[in-house]
Protein backbone atom coordinates (compact mmCIF):
# COMPACT_ATOMS: atom_id res chain seq x y z
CA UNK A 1 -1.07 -29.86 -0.18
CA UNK A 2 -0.58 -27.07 2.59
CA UNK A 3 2.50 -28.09 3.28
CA UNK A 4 3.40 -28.37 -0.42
CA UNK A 5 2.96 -24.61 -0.89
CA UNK A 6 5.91 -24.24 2.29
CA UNK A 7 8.35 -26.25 0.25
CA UNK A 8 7.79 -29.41 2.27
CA UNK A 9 8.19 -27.46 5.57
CA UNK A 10 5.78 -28.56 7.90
CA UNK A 11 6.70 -25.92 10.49
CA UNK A 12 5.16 -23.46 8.20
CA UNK A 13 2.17 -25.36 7.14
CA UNK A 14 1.70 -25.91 10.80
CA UNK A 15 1.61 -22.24 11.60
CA UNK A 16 -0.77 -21.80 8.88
CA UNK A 17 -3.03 -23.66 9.84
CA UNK A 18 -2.88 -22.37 13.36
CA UNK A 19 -3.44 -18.79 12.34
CA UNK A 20 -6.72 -19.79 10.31
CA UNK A 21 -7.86 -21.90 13.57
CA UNK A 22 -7.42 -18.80 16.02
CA UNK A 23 -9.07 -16.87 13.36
CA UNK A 24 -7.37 -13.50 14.71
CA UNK A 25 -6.06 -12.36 11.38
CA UNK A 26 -9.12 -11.76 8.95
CA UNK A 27 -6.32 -11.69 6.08
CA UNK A 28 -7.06 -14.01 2.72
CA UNK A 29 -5.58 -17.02 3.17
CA UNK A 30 -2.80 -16.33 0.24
CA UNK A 31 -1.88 -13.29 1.85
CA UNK A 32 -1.71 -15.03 4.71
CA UNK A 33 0.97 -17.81 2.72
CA UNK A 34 2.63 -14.92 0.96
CA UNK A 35 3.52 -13.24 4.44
CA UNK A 36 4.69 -16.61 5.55
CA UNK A 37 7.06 -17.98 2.94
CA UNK A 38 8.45 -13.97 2.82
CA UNK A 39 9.16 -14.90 6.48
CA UNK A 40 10.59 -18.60 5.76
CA UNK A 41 12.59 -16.83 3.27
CA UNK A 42 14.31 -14.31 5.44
CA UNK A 43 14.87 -16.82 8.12
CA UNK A 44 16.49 -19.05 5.66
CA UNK A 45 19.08 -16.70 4.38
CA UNK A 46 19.64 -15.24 7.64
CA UNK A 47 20.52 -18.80 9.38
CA UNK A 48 22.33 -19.70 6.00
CA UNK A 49 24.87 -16.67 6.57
CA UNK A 50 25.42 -16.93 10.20
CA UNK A 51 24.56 -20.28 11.60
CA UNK A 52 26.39 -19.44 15.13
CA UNK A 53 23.00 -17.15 16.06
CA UNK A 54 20.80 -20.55 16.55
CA UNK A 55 23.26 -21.19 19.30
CA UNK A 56 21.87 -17.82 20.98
CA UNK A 57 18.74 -18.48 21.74
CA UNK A 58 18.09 -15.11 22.84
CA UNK A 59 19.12 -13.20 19.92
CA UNK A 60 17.30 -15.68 17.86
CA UNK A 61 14.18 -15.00 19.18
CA UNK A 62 14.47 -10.87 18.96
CA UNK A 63 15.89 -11.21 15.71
CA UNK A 64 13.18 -13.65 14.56
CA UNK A 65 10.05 -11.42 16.30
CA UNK A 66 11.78 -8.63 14.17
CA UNK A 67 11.24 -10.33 10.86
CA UNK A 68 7.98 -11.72 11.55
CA UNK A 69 6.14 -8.11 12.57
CA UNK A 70 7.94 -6.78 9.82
CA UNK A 71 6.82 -8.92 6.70
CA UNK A 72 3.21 -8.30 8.27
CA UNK A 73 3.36 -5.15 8.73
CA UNK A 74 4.70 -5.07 4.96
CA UNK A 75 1.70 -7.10 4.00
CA UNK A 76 -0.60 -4.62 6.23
CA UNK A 77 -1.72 -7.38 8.40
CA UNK A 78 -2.26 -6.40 11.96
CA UNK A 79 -0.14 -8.60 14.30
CA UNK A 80 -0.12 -8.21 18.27
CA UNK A 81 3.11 -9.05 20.01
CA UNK A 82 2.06 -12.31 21.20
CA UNK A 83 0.77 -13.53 17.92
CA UNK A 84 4.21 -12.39 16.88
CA UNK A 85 5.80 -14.85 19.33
């Protein structure tokens, strides 16, 4: 069912489930699926318009670290760097 609410993406439902087993984000779990498919949404369209940057693994990462801190922050859930990676 988890993985239902990712669109079948079990990358998502994955990280879901790790961020309610660490237990380091005291966030309602739908906030905690909103901020996620937000995320999986932005990734999406970003990859879709310029599928040359998942050759860069670099850039991918910074640019993916960006988007994660970001839709948290826009959800006003805290999120240390390293949960961010």
């Amino acid at each position: 069912m988890l993985k239902a609410k990712y669109e079948n993406d079990a990358k998502y439902a994955r990280m879901h489930k790790r961020i309610l087993e660490k237990g380091n984000i005291s966030k309602r779990e739908s906030e905690i699926c909103e901020t996620l498919m937000d995320i999986k949404n932005q990734v999406d369209e970003k990859v879709l318009i310029n599928t040359q940057m998942l050759n860069n693994e670099s850039y991918f990462d910074k640019v993916m670290i960006q988007m994660v801190i970001g839709s948290f922050g826009k959800n006003k859930i805290e999120l240390d760097p390293e949960s961010a990676k």
